[in-house]
N, C-alpha and C. Protein backbone atom coordinates (compact mmCIF):
# COMPACT_ATOMS: atom_id res chain seq x y z
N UNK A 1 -2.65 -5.35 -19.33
CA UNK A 1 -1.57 -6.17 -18.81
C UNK A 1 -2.01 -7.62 -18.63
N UNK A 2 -3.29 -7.83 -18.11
CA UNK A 2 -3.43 -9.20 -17.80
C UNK A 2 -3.70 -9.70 -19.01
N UNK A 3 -4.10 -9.45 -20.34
CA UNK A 3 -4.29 -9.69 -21.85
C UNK A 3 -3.07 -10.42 -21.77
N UNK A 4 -1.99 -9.53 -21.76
CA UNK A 4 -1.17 -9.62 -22.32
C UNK A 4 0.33 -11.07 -21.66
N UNK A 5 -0.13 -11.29 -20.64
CA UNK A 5 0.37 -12.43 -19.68
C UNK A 5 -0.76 -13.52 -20.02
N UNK A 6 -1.51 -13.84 -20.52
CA UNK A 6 -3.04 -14.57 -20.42
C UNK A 6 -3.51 -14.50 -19.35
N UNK A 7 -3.70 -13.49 -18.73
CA UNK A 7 -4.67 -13.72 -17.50
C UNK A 7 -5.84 -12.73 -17.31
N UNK A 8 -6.80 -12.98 -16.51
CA UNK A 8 -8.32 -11.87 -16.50
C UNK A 8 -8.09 -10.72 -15.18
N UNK A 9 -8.23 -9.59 -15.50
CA UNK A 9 -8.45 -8.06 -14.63
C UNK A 9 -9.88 -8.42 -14.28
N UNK A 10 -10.03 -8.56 -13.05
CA UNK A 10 -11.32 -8.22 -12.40
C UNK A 10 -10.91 -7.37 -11.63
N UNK A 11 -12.14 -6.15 -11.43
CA UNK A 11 -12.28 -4.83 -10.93
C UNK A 11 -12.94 -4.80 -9.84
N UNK A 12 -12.31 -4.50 -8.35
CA UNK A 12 -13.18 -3.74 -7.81
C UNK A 12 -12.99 -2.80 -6.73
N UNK A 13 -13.56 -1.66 -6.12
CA UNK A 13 -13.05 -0.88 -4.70
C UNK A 13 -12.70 -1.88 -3.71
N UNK A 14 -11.56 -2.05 -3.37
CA UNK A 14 -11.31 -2.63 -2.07
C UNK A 14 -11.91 -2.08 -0.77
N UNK A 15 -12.82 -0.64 -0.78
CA UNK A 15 -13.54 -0.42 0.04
C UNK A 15 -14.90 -0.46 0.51
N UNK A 16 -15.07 -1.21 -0.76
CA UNK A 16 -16.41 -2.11 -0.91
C UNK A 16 -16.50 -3.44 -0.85
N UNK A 17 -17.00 -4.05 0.50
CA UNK A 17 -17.01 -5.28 0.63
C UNK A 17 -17.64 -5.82 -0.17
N UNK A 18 -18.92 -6.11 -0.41
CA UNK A 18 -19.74 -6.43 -0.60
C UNK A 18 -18.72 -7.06 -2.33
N UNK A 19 -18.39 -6.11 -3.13
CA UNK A 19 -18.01 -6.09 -4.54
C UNK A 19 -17.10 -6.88 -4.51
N UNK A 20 -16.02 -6.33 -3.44
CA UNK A 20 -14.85 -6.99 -3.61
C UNK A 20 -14.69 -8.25 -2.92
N UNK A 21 -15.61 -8.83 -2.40
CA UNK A 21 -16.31 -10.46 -1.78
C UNK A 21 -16.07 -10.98 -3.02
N UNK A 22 -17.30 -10.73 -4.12
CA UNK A 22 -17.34 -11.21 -5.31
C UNK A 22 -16.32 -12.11 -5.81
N UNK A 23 -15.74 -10.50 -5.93
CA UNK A 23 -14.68 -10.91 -7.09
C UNK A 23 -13.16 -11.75 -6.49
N UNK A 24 -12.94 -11.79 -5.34
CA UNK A 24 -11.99 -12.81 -4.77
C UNK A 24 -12.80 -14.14 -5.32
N UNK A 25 -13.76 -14.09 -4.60
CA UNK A 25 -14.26 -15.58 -4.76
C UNK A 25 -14.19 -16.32 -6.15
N UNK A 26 -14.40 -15.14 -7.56
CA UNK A 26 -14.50 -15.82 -8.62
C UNK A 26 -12.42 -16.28 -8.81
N UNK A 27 -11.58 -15.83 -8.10
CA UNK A 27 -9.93 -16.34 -8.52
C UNK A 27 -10.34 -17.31 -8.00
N UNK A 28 -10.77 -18.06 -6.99
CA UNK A 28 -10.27 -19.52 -6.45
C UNK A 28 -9.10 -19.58 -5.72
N UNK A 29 -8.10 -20.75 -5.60
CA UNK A 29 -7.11 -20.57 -4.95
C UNK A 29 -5.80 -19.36 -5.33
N UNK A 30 -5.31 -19.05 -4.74
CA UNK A 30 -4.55 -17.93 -4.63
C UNK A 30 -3.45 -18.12 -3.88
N UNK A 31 -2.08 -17.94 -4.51
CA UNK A 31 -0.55 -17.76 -3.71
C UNK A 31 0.14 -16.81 -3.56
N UNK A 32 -0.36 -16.08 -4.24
CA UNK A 32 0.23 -14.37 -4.39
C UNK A 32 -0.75 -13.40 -3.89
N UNK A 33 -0.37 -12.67 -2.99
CA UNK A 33 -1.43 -11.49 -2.65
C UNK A 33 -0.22 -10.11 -2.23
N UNK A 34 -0.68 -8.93 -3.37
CA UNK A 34 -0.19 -7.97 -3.10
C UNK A 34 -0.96 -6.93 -2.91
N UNK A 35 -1.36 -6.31 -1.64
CA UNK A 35 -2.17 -5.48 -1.44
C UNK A 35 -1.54 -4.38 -1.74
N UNK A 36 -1.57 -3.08 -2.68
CA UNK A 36 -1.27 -2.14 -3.18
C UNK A 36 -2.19 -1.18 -3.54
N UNK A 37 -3.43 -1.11 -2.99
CA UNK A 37 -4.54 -0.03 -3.14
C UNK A 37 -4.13 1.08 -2.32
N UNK A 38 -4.05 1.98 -2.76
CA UNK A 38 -4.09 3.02 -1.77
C UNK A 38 -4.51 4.70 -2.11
N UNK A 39 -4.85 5.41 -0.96
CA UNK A 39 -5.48 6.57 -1.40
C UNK A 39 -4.63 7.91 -0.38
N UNK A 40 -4.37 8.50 -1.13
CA UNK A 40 -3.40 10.25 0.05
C UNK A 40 -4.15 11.04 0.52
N UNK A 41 -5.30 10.99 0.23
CA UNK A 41 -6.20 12.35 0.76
C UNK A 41 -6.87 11.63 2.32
N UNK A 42 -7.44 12.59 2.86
CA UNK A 42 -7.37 13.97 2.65
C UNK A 42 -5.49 14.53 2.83
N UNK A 43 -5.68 15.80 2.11
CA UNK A 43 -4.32 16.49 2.56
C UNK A 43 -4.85 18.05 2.83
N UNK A 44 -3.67 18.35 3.84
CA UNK A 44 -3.67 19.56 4.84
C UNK A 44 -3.65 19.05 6.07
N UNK A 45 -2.93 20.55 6.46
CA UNK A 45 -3.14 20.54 7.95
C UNK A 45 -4.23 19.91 9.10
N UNK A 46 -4.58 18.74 9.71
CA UNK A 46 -5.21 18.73 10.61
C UNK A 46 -5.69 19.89 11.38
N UNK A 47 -5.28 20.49 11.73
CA UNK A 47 -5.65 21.51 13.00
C UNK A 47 -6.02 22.61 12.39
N UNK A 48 -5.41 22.69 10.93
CA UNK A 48 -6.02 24.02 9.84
C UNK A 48 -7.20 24.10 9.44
N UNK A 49 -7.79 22.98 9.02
CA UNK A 49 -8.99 22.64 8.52
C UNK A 49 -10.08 22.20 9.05
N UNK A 50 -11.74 22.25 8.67
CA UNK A 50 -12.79 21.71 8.97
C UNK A 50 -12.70 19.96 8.85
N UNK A 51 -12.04 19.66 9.88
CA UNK A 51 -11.76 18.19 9.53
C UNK A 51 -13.06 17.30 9.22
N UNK A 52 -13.11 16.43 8.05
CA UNK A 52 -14.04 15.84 7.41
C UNK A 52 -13.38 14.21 7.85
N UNK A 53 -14.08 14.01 8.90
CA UNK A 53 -14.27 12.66 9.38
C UNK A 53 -14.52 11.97 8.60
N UNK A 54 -15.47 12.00 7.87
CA UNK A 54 -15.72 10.87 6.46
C UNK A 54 -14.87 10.49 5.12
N UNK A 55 -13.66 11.27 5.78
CA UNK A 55 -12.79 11.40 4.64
C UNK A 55 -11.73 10.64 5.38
N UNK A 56 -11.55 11.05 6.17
CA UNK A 56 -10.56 10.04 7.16
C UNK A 56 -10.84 8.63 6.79
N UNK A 57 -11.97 7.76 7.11
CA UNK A 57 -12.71 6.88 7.43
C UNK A 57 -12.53 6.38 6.42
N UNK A 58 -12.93 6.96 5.31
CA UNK A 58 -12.79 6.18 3.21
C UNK A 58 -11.43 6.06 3.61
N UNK A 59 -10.12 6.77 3.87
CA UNK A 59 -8.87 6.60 3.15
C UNK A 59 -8.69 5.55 4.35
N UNK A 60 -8.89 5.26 4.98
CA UNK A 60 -8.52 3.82 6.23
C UNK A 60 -9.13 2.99 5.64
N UNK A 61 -10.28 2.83 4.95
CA UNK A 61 -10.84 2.24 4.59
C UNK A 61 -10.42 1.52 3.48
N UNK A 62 -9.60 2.41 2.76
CA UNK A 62 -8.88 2.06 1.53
C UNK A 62 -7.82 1.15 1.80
N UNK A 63 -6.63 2.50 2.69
CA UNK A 63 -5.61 1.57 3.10
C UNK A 63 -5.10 0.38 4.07
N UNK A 64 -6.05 0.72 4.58
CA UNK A 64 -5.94 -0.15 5.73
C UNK A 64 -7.10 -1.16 5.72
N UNK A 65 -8.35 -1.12 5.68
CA UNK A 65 -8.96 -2.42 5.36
C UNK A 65 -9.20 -2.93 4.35
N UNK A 66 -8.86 -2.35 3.12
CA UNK A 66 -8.77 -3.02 1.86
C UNK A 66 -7.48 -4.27 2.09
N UNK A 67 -6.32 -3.99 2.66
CA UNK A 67 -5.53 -4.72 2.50
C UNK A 67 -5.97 -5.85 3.48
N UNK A 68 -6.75 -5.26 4.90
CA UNK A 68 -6.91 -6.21 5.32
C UNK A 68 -8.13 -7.35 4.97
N UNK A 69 -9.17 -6.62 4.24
CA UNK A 69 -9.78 -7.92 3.17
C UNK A 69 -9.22 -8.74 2.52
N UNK A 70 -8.29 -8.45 1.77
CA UNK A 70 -8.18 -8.78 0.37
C UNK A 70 -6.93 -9.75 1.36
N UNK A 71 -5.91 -9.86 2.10
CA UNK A 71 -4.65 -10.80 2.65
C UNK A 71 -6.09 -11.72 3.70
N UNK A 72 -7.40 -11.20 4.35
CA UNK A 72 -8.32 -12.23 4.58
C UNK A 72 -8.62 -13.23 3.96
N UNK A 73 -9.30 -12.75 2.58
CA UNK A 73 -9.77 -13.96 1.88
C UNK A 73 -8.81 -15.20 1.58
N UNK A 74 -7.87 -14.89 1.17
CA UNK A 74 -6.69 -15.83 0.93
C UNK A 74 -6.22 -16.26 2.02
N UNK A 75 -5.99 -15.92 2.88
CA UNK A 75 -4.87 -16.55 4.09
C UNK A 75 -5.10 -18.06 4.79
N UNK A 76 -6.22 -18.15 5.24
CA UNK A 76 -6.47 -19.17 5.48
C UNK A 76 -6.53 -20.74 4.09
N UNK A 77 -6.75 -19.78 3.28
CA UNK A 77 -6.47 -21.38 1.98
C UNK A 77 -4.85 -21.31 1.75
N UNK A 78 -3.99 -20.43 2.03
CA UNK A 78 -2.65 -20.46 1.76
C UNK A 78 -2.03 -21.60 2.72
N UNK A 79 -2.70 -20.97 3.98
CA UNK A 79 -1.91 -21.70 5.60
C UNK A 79 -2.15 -23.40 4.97
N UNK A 80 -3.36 -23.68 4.48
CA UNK A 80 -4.09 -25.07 4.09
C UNK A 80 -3.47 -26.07 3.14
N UNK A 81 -2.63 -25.11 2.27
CA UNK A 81 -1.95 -25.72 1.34
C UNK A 81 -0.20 -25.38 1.37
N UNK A 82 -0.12 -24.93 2.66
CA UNK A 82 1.16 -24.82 2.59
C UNK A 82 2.22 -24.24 1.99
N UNK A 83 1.65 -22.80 1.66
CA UNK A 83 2.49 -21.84 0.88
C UNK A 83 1.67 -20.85 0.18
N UNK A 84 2.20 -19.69 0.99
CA UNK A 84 1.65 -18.25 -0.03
C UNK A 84 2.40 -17.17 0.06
N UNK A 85 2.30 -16.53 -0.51
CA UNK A 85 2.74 -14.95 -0.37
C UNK A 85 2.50 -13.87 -0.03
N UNK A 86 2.33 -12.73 0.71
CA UNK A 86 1.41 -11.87 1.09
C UNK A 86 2.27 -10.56 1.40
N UNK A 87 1.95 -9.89 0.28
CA UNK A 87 2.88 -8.13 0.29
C UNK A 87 1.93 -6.93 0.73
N UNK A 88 2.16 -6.42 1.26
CA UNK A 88 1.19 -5.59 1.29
C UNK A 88 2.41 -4.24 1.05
N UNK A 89 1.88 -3.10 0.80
CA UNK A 89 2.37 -2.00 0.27
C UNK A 89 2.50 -0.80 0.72
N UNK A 90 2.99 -0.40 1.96
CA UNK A 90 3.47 0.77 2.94
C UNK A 90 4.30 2.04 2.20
N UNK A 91 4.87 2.09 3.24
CA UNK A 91 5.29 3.77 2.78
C UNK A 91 6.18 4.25 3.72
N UNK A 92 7.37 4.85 3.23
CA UNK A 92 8.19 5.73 4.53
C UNK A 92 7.09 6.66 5.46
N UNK A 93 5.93 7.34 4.85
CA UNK A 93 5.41 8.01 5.84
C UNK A 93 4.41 7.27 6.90
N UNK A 94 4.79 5.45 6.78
CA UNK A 94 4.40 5.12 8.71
C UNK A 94 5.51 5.67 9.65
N UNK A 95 7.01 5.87 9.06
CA UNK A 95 7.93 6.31 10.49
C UNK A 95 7.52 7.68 10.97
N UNK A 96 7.35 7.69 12.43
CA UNK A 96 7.00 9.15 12.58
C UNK A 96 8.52 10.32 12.31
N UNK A 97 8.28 11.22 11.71
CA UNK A 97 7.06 12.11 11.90
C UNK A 97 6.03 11.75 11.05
N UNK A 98 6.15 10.87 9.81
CA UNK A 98 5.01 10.95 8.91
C UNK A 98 5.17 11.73 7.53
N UNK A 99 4.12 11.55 6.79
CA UNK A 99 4.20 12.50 5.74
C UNK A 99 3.60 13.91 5.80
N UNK A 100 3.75 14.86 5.83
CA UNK A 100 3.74 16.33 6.65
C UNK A 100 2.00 16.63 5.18
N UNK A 101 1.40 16.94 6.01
CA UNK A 101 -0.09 17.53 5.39
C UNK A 101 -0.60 15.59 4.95
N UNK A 102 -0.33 15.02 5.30
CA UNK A 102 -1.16 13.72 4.91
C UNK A 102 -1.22 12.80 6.34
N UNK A 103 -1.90 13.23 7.18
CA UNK A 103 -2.08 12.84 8.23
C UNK A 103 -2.95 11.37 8.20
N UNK A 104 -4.09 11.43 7.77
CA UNK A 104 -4.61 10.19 7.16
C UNK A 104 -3.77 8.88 7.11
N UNK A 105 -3.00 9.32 5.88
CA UNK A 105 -2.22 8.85 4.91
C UNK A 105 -1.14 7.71 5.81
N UNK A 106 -0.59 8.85 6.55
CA UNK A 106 1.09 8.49 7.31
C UNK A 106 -0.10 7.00 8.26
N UNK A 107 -1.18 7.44 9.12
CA UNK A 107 -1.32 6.84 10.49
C UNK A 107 -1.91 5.50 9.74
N UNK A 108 -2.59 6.01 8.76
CA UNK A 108 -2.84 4.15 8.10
C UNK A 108 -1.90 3.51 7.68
N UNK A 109 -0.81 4.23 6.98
CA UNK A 109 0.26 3.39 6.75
C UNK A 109 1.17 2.46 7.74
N UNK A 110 1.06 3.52 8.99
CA UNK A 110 1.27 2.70 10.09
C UNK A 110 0.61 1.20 10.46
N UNK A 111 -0.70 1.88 10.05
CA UNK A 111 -1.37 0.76 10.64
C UNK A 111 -1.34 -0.50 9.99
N UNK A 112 -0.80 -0.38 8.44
CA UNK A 112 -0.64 -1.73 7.56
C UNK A 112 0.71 -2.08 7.68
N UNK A 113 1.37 -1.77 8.37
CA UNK A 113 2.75 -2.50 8.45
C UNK A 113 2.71 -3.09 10.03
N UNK A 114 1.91 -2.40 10.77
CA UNK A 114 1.49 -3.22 12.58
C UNK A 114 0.89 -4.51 11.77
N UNK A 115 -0.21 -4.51 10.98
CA UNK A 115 -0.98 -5.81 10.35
C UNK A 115 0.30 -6.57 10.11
N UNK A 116 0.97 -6.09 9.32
CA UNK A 116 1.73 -7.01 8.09
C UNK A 116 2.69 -8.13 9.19
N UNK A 117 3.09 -7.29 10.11
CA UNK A 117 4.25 -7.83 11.29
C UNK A 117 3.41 -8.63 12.40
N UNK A 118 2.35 -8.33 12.24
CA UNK A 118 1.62 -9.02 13.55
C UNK A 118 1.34 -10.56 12.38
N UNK A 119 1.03 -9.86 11.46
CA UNK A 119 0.79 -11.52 10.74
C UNK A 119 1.68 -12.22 10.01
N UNK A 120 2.88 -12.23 10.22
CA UNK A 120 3.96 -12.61 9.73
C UNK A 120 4.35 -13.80 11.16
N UNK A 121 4.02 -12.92 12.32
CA UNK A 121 4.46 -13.82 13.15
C UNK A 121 3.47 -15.15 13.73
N UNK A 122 2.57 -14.76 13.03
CA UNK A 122 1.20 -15.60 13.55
C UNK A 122 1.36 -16.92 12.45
N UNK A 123 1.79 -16.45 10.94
CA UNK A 123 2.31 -17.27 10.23
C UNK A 123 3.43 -18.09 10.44
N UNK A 124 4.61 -17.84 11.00
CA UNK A 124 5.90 -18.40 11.18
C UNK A 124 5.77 -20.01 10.99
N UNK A 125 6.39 -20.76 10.62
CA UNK A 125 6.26 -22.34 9.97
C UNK A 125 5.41 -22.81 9.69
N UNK A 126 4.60 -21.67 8.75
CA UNK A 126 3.38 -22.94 7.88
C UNK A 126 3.39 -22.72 6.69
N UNK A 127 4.77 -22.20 6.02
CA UNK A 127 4.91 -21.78 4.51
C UNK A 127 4.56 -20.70 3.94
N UNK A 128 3.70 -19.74 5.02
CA UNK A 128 3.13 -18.36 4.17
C UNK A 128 4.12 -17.02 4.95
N UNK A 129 4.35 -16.11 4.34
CA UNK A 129 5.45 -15.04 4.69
C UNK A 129 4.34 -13.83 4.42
N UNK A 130 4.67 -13.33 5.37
CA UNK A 130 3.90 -11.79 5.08
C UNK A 130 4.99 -10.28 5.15
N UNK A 131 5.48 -9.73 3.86
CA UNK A 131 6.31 -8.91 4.27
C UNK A 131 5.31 -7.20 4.08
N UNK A 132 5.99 -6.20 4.30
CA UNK A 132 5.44 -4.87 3.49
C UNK A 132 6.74 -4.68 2.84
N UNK A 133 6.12 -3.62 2.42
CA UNK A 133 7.50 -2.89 0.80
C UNK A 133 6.70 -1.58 1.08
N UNK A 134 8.10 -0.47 1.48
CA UNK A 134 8.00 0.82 1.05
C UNK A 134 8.83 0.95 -0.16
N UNK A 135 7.81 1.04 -0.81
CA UNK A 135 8.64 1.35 -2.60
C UNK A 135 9.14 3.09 -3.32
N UNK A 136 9.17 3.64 -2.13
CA UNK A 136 9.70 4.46 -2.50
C UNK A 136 8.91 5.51 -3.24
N UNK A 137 9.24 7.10 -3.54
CA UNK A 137 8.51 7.93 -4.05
C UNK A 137 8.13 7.45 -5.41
N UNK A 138 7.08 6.86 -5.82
CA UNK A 138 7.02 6.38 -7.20
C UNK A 138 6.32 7.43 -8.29
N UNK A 139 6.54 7.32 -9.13
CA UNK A 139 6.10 8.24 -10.44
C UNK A 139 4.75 7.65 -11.25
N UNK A 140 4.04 7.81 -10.33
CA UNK A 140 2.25 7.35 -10.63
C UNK A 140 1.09 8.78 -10.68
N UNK A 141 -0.21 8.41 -10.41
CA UNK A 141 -0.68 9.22 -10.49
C UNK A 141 -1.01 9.81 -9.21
N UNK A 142 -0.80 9.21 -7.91
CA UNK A 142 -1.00 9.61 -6.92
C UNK A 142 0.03 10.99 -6.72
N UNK A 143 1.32 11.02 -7.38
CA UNK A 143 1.86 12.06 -7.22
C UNK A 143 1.34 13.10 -7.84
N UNK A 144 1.54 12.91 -9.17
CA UNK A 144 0.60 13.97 -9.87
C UNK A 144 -0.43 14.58 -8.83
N UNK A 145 -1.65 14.02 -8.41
CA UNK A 145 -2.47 14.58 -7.54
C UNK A 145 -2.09 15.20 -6.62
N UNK A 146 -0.40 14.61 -5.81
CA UNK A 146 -0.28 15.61 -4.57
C UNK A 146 0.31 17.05 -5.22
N UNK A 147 1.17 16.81 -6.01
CA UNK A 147 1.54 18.38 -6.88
C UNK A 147 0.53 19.18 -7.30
N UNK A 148 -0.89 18.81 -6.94
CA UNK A 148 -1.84 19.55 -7.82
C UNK A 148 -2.65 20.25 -6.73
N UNK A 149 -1.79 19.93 -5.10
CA UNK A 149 -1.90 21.34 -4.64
C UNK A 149 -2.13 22.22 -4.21
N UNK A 150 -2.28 23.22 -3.75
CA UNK A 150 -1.47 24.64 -3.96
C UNK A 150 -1.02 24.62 -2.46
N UNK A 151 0.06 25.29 -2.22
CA UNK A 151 0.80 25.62 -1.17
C UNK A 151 0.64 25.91 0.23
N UNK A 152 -0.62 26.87 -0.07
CA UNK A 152 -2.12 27.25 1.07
C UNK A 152 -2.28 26.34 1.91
N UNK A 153 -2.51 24.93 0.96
CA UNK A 153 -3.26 23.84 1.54
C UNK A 153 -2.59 23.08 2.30
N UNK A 154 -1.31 22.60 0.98
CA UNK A 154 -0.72 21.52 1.87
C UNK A 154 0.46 21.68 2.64
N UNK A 155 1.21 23.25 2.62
CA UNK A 155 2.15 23.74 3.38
C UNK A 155 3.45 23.27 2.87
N UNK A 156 4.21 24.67 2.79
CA UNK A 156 5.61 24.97 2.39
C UNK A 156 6.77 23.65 1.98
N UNK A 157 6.25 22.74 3.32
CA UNK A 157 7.47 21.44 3.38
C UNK A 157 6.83 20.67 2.31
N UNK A 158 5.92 19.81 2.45
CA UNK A 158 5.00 18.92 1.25
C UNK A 158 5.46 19.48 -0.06
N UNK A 159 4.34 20.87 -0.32
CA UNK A 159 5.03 21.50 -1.38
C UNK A 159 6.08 21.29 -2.55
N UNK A 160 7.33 21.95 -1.47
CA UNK A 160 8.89 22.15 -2.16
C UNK A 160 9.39 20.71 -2.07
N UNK A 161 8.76 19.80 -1.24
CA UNK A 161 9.53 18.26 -1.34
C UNK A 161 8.99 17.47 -2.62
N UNK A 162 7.35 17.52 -2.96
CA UNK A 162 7.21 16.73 -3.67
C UNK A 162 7.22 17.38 -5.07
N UNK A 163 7.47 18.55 -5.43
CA UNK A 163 7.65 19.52 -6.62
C UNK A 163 8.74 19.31 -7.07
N UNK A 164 10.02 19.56 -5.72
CA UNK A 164 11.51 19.18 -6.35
C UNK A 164 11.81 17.76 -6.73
N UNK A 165 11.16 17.18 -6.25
CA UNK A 165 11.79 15.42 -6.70
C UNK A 165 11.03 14.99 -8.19
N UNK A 166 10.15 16.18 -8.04
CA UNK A 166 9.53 15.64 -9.68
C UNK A 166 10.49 16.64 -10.67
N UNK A 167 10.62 17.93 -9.85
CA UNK A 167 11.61 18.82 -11.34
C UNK A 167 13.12 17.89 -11.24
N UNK A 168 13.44 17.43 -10.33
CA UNK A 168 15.00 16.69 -10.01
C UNK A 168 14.63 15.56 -11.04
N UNK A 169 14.15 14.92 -11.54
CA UNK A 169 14.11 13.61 -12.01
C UNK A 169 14.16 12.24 -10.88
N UNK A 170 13.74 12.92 -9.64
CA UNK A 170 14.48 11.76 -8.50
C UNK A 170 13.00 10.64 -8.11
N UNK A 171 11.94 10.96 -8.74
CA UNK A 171 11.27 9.86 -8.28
C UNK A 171 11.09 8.78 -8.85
N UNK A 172 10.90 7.28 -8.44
CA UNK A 172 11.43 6.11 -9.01
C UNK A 172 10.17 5.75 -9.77
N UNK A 173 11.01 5.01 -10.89
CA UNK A 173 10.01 4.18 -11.91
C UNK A 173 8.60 2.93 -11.29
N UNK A 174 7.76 3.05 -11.95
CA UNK A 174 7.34 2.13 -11.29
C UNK A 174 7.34 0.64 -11.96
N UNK A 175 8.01 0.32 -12.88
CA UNK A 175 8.57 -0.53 -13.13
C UNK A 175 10.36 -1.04 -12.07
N UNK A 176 10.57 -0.38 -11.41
CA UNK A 176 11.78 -0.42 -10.59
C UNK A 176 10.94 -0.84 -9.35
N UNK A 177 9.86 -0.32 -8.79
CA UNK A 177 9.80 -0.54 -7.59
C UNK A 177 8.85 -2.18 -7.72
N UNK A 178 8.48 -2.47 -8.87
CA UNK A 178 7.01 -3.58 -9.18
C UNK A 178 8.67 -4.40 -9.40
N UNK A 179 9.59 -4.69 -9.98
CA UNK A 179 10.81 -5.57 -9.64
C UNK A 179 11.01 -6.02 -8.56
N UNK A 180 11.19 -4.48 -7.46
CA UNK A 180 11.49 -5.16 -5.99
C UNK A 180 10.59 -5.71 -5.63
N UNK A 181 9.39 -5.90 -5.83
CA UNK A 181 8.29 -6.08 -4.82
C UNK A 181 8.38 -7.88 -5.93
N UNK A 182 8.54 -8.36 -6.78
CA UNK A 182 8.64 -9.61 -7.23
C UNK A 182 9.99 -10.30 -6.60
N UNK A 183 10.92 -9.49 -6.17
CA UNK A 183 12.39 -10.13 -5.75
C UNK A 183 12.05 -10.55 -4.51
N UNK A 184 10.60 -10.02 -3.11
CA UNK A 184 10.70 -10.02 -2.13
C UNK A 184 9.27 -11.22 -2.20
N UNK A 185 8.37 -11.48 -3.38
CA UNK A 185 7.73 -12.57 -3.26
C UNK A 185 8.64 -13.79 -3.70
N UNK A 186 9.56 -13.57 -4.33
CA UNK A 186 10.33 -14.74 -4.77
C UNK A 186 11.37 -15.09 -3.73
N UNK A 187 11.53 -14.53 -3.37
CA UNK A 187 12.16 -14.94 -1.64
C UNK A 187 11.69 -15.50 -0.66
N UNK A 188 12.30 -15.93 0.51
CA UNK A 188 11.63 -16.58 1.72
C UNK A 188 11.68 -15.46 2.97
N UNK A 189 11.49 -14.07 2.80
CA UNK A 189 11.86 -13.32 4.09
C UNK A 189 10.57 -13.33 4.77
N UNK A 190 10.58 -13.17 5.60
CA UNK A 190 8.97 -13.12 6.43
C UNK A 190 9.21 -12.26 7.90
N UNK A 191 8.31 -11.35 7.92
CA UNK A 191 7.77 -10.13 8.92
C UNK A 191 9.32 -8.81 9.24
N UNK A 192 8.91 -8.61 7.78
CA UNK A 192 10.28 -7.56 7.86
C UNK A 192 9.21 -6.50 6.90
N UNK A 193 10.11 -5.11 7.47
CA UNK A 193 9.16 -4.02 6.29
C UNK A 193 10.64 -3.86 5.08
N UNK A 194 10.01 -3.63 4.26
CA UNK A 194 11.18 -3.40 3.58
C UNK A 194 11.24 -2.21 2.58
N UNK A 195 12.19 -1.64 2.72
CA UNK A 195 12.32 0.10 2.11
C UNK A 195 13.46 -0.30 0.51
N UNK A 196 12.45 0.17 -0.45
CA UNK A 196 13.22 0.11 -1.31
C UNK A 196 14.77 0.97 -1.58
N UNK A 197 14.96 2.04 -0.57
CA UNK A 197 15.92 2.96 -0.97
C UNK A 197 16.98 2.67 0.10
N UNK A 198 16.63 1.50 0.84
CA UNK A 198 17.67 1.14 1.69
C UNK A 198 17.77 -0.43 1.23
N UNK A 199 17.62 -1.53 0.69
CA UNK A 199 17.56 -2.42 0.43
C UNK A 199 18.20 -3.31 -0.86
N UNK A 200 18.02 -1.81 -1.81
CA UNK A 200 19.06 -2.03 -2.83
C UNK A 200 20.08 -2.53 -2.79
């Protein structure tokens, strides 16, 4: 994709500082920041399982301080020059109850839309907007992975919800939801979450 716009893909874990230091530093200035890394596991029951703390810890790590690196490095040269953008990429499962067997998942998501709103307001009249976007069940590979499963694990509701919306045809393109998320940098809204399936 970036070939194909003229522009360069640099790679790295947003849960690796150290890497992903790097590679901000080699963009330079920056007006667009869409934090969209994210990881679902662990899945299952909390209270069912040998809970693996270190698994917790990576997927916060992912979702929640990756975004908060990566809207770091930039923010302060945005505020400086008087205009930026800053999306970061949530999910219906911050409203409680959450997403049922992705406990992880739901409480970080929470936690990047508390970021997104706390820094939206910290921004207010210096040209930079910070919104989130729940984009809706998208048709990536993260789904694939949650269908893959089995019933045991991730329990009856998860299951039959994310199985039927893939046999229904009902989960959204991700070319539909990467639209909304350009309609809401090309706008001026600032410290709002925004749900693609209500916003339409």
């Amino acid at each position: 994709m970036a070939a194909a716009i003229g522009g360069t893909a640099l790679v790295a874990d947003v849960a690796d500082r150290d890497r992903l230091s790097s590679v901000l530093q080699r963009f330079g200035e920056v007006d667009i920041v869409v934090a969209n890394a994210g990881v679902v596991w662990p899945l299952g029951r909390f209270a069912d399982v040998d809970v693996d703390v270190a698994q917790w810890e990576a997927a916060v790590q992912v979702n929640l301080f990756g975004a908060v690196r990566v809207v770091g490095a930039q923010v302060s040269g945005m505020v400086a020059r008087g205009y930026g953008r800053i999306v970061t990429i949530s999910s219906g499962a911050a409203d409680p109850p959450g997403m049922p067997s992705a406990n992880a998942y739901s409480t970080s998501k929470a936690a990047v839309d508390m970021f997104t709103l706390h820094l939206a307001r910290e921004l207010s009249g210096t040209g930079v907007t910070a919104n989130a976007v729940r984009p809706g069940v998208v048709d990536t590979a993260m789904q694939t992975f949650m269908r893959s499963h089995p019933v045991e694990q991730v329990g009856t509701e998860f299951y039959e919800r994310f199985h039927g919306l893939h046999e229904r045809g009902e989960l959204v393109a991700p070319e539909t939801s990467a639209a909304f998320v350009v309609g809401v940098v090309l706008g001026d809204r600032n410290g709002e979450v925004l749900d693609i399936r209500t916003s339409q």
